[in-house]
C-alpha atoms as a PDB file:
ATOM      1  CA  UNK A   1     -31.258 132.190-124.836  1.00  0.00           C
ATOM      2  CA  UNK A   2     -33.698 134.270-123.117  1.00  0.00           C
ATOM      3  CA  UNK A   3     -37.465 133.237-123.584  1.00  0.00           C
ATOM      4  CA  UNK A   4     -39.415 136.061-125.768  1.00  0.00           C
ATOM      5  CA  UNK A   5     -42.441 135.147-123.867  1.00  0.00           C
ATOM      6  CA  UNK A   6     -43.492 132.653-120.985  1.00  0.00           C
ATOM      7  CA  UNK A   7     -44.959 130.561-123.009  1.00  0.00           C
ATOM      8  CA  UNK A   8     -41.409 129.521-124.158  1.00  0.00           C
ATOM      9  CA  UNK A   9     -40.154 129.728-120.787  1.00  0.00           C
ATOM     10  CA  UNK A  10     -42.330 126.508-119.652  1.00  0.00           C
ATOM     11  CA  UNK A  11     -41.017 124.790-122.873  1.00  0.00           C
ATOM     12  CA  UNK A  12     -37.298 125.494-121.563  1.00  0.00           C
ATOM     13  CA  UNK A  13     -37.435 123.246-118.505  1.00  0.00           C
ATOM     14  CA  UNK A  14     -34.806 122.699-116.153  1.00  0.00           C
ATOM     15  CA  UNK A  15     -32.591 124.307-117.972  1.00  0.00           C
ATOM     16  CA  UNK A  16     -34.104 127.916-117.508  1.00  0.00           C
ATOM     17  CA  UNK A  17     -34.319 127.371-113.778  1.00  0.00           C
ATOM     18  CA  UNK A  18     -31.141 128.420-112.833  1.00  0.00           C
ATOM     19  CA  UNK A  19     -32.120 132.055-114.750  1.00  0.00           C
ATOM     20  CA  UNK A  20     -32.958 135.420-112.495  1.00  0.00           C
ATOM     21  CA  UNK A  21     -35.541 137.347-114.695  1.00  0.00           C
ATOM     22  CA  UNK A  22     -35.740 140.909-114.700  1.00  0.00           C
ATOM     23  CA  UNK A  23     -39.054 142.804-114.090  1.00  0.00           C
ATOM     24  CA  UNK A  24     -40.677 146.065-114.988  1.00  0.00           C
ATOM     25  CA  UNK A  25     -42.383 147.726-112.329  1.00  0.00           C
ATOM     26  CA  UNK A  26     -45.699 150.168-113.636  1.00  0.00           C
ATOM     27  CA  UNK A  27     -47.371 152.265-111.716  1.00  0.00           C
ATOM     28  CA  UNK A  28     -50.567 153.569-112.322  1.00  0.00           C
ATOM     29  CA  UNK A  29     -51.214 157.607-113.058  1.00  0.00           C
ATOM     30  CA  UNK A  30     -53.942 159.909-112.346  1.00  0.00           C
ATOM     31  CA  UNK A  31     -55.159 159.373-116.240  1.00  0.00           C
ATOM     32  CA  UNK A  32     -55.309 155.529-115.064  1.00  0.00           C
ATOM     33  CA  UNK A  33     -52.392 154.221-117.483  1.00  0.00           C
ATOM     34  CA  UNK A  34     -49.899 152.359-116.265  1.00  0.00           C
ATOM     35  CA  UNK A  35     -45.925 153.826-117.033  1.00  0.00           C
ATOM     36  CA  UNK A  36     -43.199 151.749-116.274  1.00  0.00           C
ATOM     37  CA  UNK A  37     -41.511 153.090-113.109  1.00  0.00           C
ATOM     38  CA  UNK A  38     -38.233 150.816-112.318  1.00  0.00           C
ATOM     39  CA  UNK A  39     -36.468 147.238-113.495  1.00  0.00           C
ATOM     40  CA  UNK A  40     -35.446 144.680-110.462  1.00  0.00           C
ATOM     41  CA  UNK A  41     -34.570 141.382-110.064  1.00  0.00           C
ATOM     42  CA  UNK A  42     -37.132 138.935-108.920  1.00  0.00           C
ATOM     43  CA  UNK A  43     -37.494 136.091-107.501  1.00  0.00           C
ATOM     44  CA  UNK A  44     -39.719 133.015-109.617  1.00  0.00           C
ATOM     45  CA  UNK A  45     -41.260 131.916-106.315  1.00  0.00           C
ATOM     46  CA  UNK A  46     -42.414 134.543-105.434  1.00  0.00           C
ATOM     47  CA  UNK A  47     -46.254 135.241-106.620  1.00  0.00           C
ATOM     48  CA  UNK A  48     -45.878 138.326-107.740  1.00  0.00           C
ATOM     49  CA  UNK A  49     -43.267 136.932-110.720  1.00  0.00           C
ATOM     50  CA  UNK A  50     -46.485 134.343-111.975  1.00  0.00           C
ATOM     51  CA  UNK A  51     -49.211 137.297-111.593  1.00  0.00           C
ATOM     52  CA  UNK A  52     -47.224 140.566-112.418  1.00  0.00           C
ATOM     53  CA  UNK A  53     -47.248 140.448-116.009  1.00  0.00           C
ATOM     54  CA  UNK A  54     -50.973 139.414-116.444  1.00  0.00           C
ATOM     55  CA  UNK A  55     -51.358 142.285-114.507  1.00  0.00           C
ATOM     56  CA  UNK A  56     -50.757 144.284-117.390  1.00  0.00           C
ATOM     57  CA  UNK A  57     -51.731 142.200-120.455  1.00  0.00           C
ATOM     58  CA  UNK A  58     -48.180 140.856-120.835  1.00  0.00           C
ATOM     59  CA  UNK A  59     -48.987 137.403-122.072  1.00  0.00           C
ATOM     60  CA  UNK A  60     -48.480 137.016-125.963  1.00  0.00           C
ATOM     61  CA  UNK A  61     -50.377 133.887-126.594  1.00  0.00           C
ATOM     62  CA  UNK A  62     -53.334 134.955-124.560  1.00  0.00           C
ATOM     63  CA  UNK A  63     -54.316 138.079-126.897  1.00  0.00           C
ATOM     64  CA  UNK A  64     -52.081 139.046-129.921  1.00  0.00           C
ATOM     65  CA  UNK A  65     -51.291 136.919-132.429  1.00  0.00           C
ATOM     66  CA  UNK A  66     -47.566 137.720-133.741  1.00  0.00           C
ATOM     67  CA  UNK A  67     -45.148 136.702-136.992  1.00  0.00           C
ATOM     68  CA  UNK A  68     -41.667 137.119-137.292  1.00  0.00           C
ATOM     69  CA  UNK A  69     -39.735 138.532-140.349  1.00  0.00           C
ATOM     70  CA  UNK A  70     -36.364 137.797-141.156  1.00  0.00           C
ATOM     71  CA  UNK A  71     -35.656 140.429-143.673  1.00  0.00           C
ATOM     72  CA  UNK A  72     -32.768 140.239-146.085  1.00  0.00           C
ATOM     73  CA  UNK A  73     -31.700 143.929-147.534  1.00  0.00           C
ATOM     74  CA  UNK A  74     -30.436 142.225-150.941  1.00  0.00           C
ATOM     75  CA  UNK A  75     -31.947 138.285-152.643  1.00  0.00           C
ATOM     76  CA  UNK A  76     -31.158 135.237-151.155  1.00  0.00           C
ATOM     77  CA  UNK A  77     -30.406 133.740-154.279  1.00  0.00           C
ATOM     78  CA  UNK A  78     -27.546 135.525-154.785  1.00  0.00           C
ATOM     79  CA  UNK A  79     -25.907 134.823-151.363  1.00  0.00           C
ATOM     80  CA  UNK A  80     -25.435 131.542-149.868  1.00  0.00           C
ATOM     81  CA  UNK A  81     -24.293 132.885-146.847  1.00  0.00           C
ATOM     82  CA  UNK A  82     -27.567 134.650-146.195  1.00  0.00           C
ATOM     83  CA  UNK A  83     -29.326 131.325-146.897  1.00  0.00           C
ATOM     84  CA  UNK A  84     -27.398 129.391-144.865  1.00  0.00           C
ATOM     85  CA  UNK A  85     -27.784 131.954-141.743  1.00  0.00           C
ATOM     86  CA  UNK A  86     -31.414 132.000-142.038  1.00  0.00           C
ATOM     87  CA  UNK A  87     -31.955 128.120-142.749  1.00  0.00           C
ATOM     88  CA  UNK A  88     -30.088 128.119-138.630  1.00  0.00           C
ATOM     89  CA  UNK A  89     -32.547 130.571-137.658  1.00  0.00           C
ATOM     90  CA  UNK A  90     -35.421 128.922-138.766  1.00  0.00           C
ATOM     91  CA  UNK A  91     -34.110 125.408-137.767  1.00  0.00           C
ATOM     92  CA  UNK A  92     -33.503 127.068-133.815  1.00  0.00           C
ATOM     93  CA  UNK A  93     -36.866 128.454-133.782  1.00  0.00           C
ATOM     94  CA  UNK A  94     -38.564 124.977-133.902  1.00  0.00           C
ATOM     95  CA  UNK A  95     -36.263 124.059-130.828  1.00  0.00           C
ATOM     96  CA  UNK A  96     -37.880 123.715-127.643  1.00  0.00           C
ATOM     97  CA  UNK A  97     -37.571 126.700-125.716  1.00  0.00           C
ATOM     98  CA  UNK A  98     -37.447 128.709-129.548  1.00  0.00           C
ATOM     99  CA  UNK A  99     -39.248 131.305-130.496  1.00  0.00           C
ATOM    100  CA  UNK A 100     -42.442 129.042-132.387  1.00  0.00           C
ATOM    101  CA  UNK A 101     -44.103 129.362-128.423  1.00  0.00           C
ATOM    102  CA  UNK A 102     -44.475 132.970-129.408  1.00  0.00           C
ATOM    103  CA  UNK A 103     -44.379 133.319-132.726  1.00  0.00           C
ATOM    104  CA  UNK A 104     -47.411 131.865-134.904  1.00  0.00           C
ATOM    105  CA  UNK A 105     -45.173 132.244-138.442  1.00  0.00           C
ATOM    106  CA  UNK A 106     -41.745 132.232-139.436  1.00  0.00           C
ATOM    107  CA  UNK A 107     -40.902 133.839-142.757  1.00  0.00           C
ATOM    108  CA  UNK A 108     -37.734 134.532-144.465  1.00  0.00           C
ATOM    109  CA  UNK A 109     -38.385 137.790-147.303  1.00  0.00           C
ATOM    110  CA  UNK A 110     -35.861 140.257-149.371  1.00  0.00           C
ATOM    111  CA  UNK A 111     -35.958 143.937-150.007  1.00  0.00           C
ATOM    112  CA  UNK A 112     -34.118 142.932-153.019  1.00  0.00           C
ATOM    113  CA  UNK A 113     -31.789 146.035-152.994  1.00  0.00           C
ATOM    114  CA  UNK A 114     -28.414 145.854-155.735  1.00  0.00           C
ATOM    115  CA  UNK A 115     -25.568 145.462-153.694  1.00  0.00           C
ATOM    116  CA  UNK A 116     -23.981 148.703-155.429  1.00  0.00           C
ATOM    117  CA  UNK A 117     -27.192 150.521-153.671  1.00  0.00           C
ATOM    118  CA  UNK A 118     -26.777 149.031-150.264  1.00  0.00           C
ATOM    119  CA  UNK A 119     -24.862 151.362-148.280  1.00  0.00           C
ATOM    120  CA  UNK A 120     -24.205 151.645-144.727  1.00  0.00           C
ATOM    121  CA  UNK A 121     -21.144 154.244-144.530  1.00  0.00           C
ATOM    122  CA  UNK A 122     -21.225 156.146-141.496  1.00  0.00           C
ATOM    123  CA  UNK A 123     -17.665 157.839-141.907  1.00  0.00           C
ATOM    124  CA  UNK A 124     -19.172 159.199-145.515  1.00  0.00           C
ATOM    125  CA  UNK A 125     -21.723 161.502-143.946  1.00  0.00           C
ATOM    126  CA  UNK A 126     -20.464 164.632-144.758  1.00  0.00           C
ATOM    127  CA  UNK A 127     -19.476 163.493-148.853  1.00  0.00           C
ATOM    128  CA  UNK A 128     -21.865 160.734-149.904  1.00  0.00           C
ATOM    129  CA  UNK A 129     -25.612 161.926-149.845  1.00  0.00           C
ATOM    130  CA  UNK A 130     -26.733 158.205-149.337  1.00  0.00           C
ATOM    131  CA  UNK A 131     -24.457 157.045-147.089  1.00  0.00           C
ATOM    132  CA  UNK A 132     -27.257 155.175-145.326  1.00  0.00           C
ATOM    133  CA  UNK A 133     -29.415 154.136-148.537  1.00  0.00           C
ATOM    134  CA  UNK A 134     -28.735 150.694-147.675  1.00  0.00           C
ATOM    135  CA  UNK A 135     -31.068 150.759-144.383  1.00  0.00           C
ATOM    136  CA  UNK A 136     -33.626 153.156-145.471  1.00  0.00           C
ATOM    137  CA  UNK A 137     -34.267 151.559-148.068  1.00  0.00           C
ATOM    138  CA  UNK A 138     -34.901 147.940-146.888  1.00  0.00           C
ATOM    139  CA  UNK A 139     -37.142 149.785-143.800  1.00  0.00           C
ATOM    140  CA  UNK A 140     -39.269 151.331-146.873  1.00  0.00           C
ATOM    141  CA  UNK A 141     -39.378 147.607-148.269  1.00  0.00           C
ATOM    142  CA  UNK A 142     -40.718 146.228-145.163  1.00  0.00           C
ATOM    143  CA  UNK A 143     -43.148 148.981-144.451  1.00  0.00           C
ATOM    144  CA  UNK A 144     -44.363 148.130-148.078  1.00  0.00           C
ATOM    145  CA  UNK A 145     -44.408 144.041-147.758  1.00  0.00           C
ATOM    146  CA  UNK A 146     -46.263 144.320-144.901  1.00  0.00           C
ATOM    147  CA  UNK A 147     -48.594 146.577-145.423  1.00  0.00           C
ATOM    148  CA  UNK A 148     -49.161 144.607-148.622  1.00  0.00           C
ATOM    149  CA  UNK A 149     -51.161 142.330-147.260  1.00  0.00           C
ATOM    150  CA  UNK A 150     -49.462 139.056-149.167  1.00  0.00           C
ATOM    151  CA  UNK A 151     -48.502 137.738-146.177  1.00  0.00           C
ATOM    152  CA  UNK A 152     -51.341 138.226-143.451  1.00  0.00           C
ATOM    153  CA  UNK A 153     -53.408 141.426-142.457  1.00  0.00           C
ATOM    154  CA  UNK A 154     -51.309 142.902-139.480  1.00  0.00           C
ATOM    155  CA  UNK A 155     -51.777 145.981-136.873  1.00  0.00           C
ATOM    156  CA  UNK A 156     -48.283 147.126-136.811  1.00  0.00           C
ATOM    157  CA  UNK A 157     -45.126 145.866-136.764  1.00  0.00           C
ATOM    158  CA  UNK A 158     -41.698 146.275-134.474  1.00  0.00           C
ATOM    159  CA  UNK A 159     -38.642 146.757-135.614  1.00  0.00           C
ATOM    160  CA  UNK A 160     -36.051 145.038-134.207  1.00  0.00           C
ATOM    161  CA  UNK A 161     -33.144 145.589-136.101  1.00  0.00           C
ATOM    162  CA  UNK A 162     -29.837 143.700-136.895  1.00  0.00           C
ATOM    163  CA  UNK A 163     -27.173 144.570-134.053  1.00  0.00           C
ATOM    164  CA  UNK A 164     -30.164 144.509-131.360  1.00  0.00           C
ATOM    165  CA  UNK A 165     -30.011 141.744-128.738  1.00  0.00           C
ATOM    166  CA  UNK A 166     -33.231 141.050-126.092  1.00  0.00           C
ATOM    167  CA  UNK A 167     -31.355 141.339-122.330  1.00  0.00           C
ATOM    168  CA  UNK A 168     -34.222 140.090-120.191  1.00  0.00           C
ATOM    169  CA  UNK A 169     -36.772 137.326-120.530  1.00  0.00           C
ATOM    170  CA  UNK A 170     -40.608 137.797-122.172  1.00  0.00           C
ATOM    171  CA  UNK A 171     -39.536 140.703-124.083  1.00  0.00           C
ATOM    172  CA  UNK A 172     -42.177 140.106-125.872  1.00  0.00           C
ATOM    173  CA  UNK A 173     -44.829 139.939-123.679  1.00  0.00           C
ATOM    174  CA  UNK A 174     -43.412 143.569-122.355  1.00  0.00           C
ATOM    175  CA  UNK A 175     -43.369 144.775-126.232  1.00  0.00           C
ATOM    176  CA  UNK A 176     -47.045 144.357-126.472  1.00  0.00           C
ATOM    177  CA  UNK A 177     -47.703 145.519-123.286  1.00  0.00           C
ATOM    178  CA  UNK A 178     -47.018 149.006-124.168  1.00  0.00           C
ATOM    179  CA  UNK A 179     -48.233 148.491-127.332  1.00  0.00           C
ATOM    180  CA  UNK A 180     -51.779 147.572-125.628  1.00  0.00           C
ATOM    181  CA  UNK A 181     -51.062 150.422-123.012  1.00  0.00           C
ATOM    182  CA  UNK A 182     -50.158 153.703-125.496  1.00  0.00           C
ATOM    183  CA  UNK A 183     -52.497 153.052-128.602  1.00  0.00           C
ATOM    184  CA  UNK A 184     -53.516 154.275-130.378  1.00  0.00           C
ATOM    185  CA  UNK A 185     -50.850 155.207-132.152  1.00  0.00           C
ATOM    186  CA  UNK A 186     -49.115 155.915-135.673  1.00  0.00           C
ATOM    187  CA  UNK A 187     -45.010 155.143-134.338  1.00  0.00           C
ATOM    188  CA  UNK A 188     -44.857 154.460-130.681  1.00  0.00           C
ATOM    189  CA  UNK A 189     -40.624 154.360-129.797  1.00  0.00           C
ATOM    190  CA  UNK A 190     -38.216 156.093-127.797  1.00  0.00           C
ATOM    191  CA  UNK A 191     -35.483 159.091-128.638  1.00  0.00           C
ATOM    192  CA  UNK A 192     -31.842 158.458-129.343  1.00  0.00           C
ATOM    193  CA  UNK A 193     -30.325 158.804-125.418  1.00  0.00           C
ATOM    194  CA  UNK A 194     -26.926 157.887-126.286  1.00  0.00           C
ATOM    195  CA  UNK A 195     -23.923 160.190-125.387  1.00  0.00           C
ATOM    196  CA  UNK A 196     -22.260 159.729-129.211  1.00  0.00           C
ATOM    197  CA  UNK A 197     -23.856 163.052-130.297  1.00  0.00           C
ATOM    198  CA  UNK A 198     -22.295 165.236-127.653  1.00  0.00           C
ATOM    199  CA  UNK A 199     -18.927 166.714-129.445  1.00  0.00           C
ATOM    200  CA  UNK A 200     -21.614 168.140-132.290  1.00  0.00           C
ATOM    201  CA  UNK A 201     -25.130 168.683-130.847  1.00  0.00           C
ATOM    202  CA  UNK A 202     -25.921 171.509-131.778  1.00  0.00           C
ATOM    203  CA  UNK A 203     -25.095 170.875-135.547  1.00  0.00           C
ATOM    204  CA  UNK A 204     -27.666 168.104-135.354  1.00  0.00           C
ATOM    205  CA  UNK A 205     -30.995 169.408-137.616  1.00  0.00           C
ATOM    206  CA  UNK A 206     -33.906 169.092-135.579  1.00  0.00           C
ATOM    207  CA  UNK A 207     -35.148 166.828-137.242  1.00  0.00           C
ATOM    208  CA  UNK A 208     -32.862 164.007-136.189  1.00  0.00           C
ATOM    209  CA  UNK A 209     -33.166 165.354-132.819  1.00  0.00           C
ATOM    210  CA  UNK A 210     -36.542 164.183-132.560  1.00  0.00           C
ATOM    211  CA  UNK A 211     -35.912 161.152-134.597  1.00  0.00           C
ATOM    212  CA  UNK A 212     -37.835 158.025-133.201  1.00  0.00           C
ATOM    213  CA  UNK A 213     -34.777 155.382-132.057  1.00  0.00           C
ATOM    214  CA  UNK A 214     -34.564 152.381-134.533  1.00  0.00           C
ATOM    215  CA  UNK A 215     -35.524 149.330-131.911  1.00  0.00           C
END
């Protein structure tokens, strides 16, 4: 698994050695913020692969503090295959090389949605009005838990949801990068660039043109 931040790279060993890690390059603008400019390979001799990211802030443990979430749209209690998936997760991420290098918390909640009102049906646009219920509700749940306060007093949060996989190494690091680098800010995220949308653009509202992508 890649390492969300270098901290958990150092705790991998040997056995992360034989990985080539991918790199953001930034450049800085007139306004004197950096903007990211092109990925490439590197190499982890080289000196610019131990300096580059402290260049920019890029090292978790050094001056953010983060939790993770592990957010269950219906209750635990009444699915033992949710249990059992997030007793693994929590079990892997007090593995060397896991995700406690990065993380300072681990915490498993529910939006505690009935499974009648949990819908996800993408081929029911056009005849069911909540075809999506299921998602936008449990993002409204997390907004709320968090914001709550019960479990710590945070800045913000990321959202990284379900089908989303990391594809380089210190993603982490590189997530509050541009955090530190664009606040403030109320939603910091990137447009929908896919190609999906092309046979009915222009039926799209504008709206969910401009809608903010979901990772």
């Amino acid at each position: 698994a890649l390492p969300p931040c270098k901290a958990a790279q150092d705790d991998l060993g040997d056995e992360y050695d034989d990985y080539e890690p991918y790199m953001t390059e930034y450049q800085m603008g007139d306004d004197g913020e950096f903007r990211p400019v092109r990925n490439k390979t590197i190499d982890r001799s080289n000196e610019m692969y131990h300096t580059f990211f402290d260049s920019v802030g890029s090292n978790a443990m050094k001056s953010a503090i983060a939790d993770v979430f592990l957010f269950y749209s219906q209750t635990f209690s009444e699915n033992d295959v949710a249990i059992k998936a997030v007793d693994t997760i929590i079990d892997q991420f007090f593995e060397p090389g896991g995700w406690s290098q990065c993380f300072e918390n681990i915490y498993a909640i529910e939006a505690n949605i009935p499974q009648e009102l949990d819908l996800y049906i993408p081929s029911a646009q056009e005849e069911l009005y909540n075809w999506v219920n299921g998602p936008n509700r449990q993002f409204e749940a997390a907004f709320r838990i968090i914001q709550s306060g019960e479990w710590g007093e945070y800045d913000g949060f990321y959202l990284m949801e379900g089908d989303s996989v990391p594809i380089k190494a210190h993603w982490l690091d590189v997530v509050l990068s541009e955090i530190d680098v664009n606040r403030p800010f109320a939603i910091l995220g990137a447009q929908y660039d896919g190609d999906k949308w092309d046979n009915f653009y222009e039926k799209i509202p504008i709206s969910l043109l401009h809608h903010t992508n979901g990772n």
